[in-house]
N, C-alpha and C. Protein backbone atom coordinates (compact mmCIF):
# COMPACT_ATOMS: atom_id res chain seq x y z
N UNK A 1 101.62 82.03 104.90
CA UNK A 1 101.02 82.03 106.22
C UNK A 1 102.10 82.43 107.20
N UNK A 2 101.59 83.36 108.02
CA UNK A 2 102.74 83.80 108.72
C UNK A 2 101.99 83.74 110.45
N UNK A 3 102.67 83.73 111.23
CA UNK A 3 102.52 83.72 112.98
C UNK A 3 103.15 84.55 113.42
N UNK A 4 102.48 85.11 114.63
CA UNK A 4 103.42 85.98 115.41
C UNK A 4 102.46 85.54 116.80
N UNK A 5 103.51 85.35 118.11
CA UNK A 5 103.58 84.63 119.19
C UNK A 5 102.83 85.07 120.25
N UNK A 6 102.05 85.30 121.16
CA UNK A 6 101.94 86.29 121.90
C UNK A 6 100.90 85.02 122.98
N UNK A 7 101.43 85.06 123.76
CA UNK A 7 101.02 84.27 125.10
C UNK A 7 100.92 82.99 124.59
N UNK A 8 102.02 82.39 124.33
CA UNK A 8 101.21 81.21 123.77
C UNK A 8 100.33 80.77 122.67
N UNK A 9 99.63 81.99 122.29
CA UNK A 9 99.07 82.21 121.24
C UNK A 9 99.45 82.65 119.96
N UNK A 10 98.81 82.18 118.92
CA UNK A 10 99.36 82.96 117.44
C UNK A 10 98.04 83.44 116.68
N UNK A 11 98.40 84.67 116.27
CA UNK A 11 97.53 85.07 115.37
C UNK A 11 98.01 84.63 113.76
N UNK A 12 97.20 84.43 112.75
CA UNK A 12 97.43 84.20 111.59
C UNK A 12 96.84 84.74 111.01
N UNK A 13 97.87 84.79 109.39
CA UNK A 13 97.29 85.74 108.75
C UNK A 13 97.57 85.75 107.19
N UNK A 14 97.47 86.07 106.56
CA UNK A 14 97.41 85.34 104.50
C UNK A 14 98.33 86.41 104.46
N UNK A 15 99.82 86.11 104.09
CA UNK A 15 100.49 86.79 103.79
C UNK A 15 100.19 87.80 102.46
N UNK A 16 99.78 87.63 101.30
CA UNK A 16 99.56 88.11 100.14
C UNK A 16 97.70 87.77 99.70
N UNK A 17 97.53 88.56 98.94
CA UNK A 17 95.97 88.65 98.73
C UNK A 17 95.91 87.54 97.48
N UNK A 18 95.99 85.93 98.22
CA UNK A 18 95.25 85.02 97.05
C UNK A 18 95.10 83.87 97.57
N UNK A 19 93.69 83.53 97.00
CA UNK A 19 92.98 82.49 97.42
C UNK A 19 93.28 81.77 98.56
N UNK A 20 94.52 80.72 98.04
CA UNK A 20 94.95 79.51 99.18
C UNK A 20 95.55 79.86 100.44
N UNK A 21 96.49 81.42 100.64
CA UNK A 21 96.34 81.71 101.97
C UNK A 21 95.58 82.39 102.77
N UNK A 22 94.20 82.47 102.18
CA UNK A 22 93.79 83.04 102.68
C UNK A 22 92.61 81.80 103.22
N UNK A 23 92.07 80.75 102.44
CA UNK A 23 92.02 79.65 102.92
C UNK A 23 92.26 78.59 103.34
N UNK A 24 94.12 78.79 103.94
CA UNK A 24 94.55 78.16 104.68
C UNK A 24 94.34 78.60 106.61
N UNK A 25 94.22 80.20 106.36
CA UNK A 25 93.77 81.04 107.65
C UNK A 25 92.63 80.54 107.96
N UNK A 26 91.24 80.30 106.93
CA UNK A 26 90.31 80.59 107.56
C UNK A 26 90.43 78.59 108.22
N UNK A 27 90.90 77.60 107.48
CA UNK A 27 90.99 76.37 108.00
C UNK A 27 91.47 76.55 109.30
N UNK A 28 92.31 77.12 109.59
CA UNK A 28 93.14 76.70 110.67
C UNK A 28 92.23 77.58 111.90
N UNK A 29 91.64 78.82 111.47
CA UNK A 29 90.64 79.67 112.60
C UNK A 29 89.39 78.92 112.66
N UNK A 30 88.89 77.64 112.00
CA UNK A 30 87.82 76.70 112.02
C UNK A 30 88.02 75.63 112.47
N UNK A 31 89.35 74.91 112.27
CA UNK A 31 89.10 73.47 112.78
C UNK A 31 90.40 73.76 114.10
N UNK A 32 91.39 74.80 113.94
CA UNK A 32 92.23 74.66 115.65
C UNK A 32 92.09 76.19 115.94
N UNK A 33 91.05 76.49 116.35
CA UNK A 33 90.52 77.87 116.40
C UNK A 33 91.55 78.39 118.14
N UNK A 34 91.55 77.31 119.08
CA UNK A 34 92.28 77.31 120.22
C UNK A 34 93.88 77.86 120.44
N UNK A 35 93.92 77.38 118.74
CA UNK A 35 95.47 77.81 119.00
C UNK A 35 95.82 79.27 118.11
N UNK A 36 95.09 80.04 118.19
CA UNK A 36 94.80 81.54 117.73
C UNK A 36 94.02 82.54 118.26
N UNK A 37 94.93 83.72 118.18
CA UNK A 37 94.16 85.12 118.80
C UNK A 37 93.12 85.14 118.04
N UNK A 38 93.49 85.69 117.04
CA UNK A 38 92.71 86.33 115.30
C UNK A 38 93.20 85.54 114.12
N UNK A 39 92.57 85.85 113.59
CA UNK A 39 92.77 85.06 111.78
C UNK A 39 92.53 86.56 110.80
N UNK A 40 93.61 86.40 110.02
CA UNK A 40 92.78 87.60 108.47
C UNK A 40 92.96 86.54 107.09
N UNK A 41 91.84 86.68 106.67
CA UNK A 41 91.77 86.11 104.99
C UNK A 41 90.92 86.96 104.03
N UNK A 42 92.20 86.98 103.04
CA UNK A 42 91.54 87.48 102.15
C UNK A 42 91.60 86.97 100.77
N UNK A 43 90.25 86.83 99.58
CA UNK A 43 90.35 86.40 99.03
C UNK A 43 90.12 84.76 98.67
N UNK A 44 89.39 84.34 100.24
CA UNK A 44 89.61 83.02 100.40
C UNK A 44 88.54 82.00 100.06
N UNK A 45 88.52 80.87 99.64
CA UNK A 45 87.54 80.26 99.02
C UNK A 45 86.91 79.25 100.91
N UNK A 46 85.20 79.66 100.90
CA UNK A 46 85.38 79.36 101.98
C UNK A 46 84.37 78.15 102.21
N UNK A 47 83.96 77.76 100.58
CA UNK A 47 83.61 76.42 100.15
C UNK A 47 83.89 76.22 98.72
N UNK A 48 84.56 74.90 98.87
CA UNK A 48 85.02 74.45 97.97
C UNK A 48 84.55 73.53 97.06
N UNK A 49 83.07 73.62 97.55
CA UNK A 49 82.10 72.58 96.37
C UNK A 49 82.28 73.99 95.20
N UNK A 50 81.52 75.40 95.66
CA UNK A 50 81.39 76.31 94.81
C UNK A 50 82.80 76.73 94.19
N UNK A 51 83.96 76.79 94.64
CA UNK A 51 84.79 77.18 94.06
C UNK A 51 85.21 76.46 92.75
N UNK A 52 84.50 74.92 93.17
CA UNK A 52 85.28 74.19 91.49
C UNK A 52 84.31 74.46 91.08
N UNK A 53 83.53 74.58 90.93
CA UNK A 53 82.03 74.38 90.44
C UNK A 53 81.97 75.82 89.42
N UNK A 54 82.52 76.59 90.25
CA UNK A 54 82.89 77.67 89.45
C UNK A 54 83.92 78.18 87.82
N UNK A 55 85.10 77.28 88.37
CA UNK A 55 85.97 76.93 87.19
C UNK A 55 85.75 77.18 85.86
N UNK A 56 86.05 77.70 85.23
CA UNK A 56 85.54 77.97 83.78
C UNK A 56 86.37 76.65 83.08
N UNK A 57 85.47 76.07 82.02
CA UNK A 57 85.58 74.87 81.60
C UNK A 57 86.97 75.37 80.57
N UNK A 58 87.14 75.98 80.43
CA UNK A 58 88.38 76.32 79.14
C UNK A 58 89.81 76.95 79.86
N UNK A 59 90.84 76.92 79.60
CA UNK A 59 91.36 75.22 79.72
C UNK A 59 91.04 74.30 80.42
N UNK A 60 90.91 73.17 79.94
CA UNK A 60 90.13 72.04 80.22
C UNK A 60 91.16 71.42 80.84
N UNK A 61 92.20 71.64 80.68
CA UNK A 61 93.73 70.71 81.19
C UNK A 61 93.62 71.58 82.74
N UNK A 62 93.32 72.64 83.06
CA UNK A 62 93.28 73.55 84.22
C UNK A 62 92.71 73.09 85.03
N UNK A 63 90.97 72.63 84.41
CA UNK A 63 89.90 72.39 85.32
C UNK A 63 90.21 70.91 85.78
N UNK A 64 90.52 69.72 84.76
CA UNK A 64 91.04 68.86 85.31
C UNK A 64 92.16 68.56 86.05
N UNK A 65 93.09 68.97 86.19
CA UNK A 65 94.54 69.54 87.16
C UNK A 65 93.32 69.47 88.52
N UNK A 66 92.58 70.65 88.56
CA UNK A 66 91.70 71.33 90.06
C UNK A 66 91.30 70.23 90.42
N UNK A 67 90.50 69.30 89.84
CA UNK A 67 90.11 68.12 89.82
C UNK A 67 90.54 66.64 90.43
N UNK A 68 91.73 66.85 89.88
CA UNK A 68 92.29 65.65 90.57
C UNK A 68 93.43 65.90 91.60
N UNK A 69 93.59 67.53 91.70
CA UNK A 69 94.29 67.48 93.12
C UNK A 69 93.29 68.28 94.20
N UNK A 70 92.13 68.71 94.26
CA UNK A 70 91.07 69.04 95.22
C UNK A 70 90.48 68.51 95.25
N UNK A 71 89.62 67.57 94.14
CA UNK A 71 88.47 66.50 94.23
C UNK A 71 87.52 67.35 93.09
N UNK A 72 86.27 66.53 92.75
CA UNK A 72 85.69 67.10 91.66
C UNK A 72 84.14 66.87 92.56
N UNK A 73 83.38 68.48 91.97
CA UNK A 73 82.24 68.90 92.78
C UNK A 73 81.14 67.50 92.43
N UNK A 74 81.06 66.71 91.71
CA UNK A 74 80.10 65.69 91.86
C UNK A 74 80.25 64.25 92.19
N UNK A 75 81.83 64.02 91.87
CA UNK A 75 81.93 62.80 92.60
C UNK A 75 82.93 62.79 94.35
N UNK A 76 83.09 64.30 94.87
CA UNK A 76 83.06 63.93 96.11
C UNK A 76 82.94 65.31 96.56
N UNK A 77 81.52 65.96 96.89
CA UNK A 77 80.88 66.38 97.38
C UNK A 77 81.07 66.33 98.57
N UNK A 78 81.08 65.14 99.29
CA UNK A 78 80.99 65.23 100.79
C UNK A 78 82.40 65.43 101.19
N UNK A 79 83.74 65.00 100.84
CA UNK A 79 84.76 65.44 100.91
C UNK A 79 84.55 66.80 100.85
N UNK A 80 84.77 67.45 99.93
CA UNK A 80 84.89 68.62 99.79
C UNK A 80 84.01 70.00 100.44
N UNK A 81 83.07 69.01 100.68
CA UNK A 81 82.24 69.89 101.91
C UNK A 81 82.92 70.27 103.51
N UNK A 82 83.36 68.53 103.46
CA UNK A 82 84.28 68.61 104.82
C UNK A 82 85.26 69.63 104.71
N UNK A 83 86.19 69.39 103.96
CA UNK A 83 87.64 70.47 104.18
C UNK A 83 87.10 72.04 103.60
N UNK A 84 86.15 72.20 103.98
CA UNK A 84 85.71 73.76 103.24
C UNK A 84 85.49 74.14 104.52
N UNK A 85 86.63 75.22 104.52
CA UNK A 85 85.84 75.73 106.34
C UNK A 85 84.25 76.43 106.79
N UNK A 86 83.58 76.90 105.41
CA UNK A 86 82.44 77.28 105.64
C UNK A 86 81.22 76.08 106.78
N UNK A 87 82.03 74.82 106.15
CA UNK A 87 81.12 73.87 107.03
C UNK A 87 81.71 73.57 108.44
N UNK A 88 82.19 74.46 108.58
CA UNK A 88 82.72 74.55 110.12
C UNK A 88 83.02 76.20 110.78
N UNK A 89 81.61 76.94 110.16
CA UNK A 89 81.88 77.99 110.37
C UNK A 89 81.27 78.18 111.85
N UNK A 90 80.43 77.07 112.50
CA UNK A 90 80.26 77.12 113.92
C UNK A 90 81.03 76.93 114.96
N UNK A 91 82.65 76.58 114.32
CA UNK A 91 83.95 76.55 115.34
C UNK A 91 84.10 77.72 115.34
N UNK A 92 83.76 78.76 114.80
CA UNK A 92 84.87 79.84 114.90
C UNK A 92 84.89 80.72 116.43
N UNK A 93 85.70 80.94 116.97
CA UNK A 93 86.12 81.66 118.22
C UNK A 93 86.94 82.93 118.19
N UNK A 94 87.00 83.29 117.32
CA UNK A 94 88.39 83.93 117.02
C UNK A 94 88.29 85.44 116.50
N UNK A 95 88.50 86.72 116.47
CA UNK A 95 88.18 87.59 115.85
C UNK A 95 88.72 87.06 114.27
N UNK A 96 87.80 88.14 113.44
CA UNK A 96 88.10 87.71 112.17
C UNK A 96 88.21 88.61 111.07
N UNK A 97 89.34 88.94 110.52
CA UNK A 97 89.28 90.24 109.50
C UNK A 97 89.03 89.50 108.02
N UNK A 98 87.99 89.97 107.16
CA UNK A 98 88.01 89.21 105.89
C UNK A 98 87.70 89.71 104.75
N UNK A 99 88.33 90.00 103.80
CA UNK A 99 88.58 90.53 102.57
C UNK A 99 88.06 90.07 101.38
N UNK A 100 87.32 90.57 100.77
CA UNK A 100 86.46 89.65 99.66
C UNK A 100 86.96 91.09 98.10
N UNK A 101 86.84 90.38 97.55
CA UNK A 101 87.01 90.70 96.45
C UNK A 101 85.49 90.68 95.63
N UNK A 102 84.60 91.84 95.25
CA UNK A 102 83.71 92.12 94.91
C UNK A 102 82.98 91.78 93.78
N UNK A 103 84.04 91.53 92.52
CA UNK A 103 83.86 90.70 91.49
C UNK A 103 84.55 89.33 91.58
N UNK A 104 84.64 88.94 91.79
CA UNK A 104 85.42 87.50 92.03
C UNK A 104 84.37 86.51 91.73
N UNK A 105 84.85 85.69 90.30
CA UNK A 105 83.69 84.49 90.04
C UNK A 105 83.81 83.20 90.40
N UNK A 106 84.96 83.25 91.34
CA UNK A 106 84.85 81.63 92.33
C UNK A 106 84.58 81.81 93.66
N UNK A 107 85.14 82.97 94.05
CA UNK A 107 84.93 83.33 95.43
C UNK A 107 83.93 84.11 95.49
N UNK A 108 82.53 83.96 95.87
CA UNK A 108 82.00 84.96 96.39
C UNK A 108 81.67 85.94 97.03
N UNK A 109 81.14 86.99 96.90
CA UNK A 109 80.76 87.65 98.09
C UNK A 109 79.76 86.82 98.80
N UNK A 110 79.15 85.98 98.12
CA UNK A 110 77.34 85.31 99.53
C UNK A 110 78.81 84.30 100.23
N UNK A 111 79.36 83.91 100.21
CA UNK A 111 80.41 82.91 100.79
C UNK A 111 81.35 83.69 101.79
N UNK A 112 81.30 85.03 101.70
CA UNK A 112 82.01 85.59 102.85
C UNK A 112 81.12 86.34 103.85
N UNK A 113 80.11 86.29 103.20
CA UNK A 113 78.33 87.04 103.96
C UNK A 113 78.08 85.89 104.69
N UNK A 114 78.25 84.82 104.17
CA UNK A 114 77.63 83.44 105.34
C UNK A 114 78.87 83.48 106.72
N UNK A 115 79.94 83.77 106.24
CA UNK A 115 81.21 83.55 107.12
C UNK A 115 80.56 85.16 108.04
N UNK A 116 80.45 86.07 107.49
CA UNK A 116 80.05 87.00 108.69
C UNK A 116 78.65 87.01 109.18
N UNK A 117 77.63 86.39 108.64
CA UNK A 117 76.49 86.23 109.32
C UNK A 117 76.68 85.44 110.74
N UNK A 118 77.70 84.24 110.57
CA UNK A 118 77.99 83.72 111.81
C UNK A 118 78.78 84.52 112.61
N UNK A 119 79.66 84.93 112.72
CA UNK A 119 80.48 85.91 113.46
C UNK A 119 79.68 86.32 113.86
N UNK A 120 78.51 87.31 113.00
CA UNK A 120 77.98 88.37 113.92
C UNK A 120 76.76 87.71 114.91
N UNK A 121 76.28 86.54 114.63
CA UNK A 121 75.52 85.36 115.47
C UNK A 121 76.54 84.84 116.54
N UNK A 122 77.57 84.61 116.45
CA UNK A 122 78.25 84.24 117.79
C UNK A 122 78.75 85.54 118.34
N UNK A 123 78.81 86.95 118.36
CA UNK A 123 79.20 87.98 118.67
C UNK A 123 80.47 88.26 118.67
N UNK A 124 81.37 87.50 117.65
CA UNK A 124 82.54 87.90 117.82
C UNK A 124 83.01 89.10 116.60
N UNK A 125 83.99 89.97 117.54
CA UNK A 125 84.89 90.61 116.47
C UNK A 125 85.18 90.42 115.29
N UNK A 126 85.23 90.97 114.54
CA UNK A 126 85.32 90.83 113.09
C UNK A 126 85.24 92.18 112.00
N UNK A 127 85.95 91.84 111.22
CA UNK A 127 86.00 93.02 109.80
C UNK A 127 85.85 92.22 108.45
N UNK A 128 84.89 93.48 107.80
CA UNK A 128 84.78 92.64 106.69
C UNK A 128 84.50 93.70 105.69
N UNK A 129 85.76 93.36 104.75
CA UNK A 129 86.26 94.29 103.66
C UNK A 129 85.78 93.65 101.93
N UNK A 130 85.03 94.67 101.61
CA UNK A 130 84.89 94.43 100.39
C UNK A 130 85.09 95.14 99.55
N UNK A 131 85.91 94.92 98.44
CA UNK A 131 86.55 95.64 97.61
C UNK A 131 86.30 95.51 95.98
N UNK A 132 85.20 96.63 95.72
CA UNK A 132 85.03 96.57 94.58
C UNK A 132 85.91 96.87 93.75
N UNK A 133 85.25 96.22 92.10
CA UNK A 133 86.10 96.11 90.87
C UNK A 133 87.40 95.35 90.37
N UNK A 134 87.49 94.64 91.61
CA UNK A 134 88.96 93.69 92.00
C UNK A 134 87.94 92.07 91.74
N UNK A 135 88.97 91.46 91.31
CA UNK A 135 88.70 90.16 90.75
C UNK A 135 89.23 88.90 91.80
N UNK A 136 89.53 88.09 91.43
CA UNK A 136 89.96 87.30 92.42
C UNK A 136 90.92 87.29 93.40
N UNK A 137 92.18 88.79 93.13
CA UNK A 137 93.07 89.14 93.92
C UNK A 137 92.82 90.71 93.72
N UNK A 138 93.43 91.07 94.26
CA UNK A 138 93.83 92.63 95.06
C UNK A 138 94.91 92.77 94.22
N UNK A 139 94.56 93.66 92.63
CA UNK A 139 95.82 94.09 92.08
C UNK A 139 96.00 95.63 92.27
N UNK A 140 94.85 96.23 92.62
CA UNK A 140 95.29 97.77 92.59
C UNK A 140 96.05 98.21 93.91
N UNK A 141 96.65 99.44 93.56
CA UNK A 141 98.00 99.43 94.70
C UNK A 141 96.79 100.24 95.80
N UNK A 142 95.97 100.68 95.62
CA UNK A 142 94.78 101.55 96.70
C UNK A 142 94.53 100.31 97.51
N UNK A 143 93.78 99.30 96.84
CA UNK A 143 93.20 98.41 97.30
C UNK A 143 94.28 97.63 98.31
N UNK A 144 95.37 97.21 98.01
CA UNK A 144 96.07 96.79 98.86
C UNK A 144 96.61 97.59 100.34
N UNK A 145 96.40 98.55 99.71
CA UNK A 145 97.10 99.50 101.20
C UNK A 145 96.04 99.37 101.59
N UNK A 146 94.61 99.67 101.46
CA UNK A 146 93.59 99.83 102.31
C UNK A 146 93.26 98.28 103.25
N UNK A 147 93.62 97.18 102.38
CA UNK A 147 93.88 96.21 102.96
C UNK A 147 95.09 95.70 104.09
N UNK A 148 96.21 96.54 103.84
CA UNK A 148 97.25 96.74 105.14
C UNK A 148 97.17 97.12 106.30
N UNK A 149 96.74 98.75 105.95
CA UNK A 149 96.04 99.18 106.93
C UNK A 149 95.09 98.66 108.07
N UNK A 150 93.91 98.14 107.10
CA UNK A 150 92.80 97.78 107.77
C UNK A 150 93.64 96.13 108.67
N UNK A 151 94.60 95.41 108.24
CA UNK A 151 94.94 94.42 109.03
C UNK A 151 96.09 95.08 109.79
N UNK A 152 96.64 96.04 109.79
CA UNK A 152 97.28 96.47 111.03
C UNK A 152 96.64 97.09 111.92
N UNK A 153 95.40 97.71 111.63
CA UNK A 153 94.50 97.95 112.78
C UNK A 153 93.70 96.64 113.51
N UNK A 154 93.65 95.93 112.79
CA UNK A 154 93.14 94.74 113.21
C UNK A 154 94.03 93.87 114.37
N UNK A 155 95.09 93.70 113.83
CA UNK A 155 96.10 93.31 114.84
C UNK A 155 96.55 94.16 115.94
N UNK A 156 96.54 95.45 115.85
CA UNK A 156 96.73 96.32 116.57
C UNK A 156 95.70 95.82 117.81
N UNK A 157 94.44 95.58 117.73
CA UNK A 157 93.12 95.64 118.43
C UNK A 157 93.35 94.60 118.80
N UNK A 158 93.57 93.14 118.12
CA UNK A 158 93.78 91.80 119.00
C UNK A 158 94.54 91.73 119.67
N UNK A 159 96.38 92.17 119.18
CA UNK A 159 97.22 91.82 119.59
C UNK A 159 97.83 92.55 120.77
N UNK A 160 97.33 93.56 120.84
CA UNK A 160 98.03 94.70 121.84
C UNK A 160 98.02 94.05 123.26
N UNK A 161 98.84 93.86 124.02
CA UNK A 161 99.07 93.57 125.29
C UNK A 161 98.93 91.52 125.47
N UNK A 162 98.96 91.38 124.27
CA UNK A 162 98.72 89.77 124.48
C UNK A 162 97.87 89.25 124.78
């Protein structure tokens, strides 16, 4: 997670294309949306009932690890609803660039479609990149530049003049 300053303000942004910074951006553009220009995430899980839920049961030492340091999708549900920024996708204020990964079987695409259905219901700015044949991260070197790009134009557009 990285910041850069501009009136008081910081924009944030998922340094590298995987999961947790990219759902550490979208937390922080949901629950302290005030203290940010823009947010970019990509890759980001933006509920976390579906993301464990998703888990493939093999390794079983893996899924339990997820388990007992995120919480487990049936015995705390309502936790995990809370810290999922999707359930606080009615804070958002903020322009929003967001990167989904097209095949991705924890992260969805309907989970980044709900995150821009609201955006485009509160009328804010926003990009939303989807990148087929890519799995849960952005390994092809195309895909990543197109993802650079598209967040230096992004910042370009928020950040210019403060």
């Amino acid at each position: 997670l990285t910041s850069t300053n501009t009136n008081q303000r910081t924009a944030i942004q998922e340094t590298r294309a995987s999961s947790y910074g990219g759902y550490a951006a979208l937390c922080a553009a949901t629950v302290t949306p005030e203290r940010f220009t823009c947010a970019l995430a990509a890759c980001a899980p933006a509920n976390l009932l579906t993301l464990l839920r998703a888990v493939p049961p093999h390794p079983a030492s893996r899924r339990a690890m997820l388990h007992r340091r995120i919480g487990h999708p049936d015995t705390d549900a309502d936790m995990l609803w809370a810290r999922s920024p999707l359930s606080r996708a009615h804070d958002l204020s903020i322009p929003l660039l967001l990167a989904q990964s097209a095949d991705d079987p924890r992260v969805t695409p309907a989970e980044s479609a709900e995150l821009v259905a609201v955006l485009r219901d509160r009328g804010l700015d926003h990009d939303h990149l989807v990148f087929e044949g890519e799995g849960g991260r952005l390994t092809t070197p195309a895909n990543r530049m197109r993802l650079r790009a598209a967040a230096e134009a992004f910042l370009a557009r928020h950040l210019a003049g403060g």
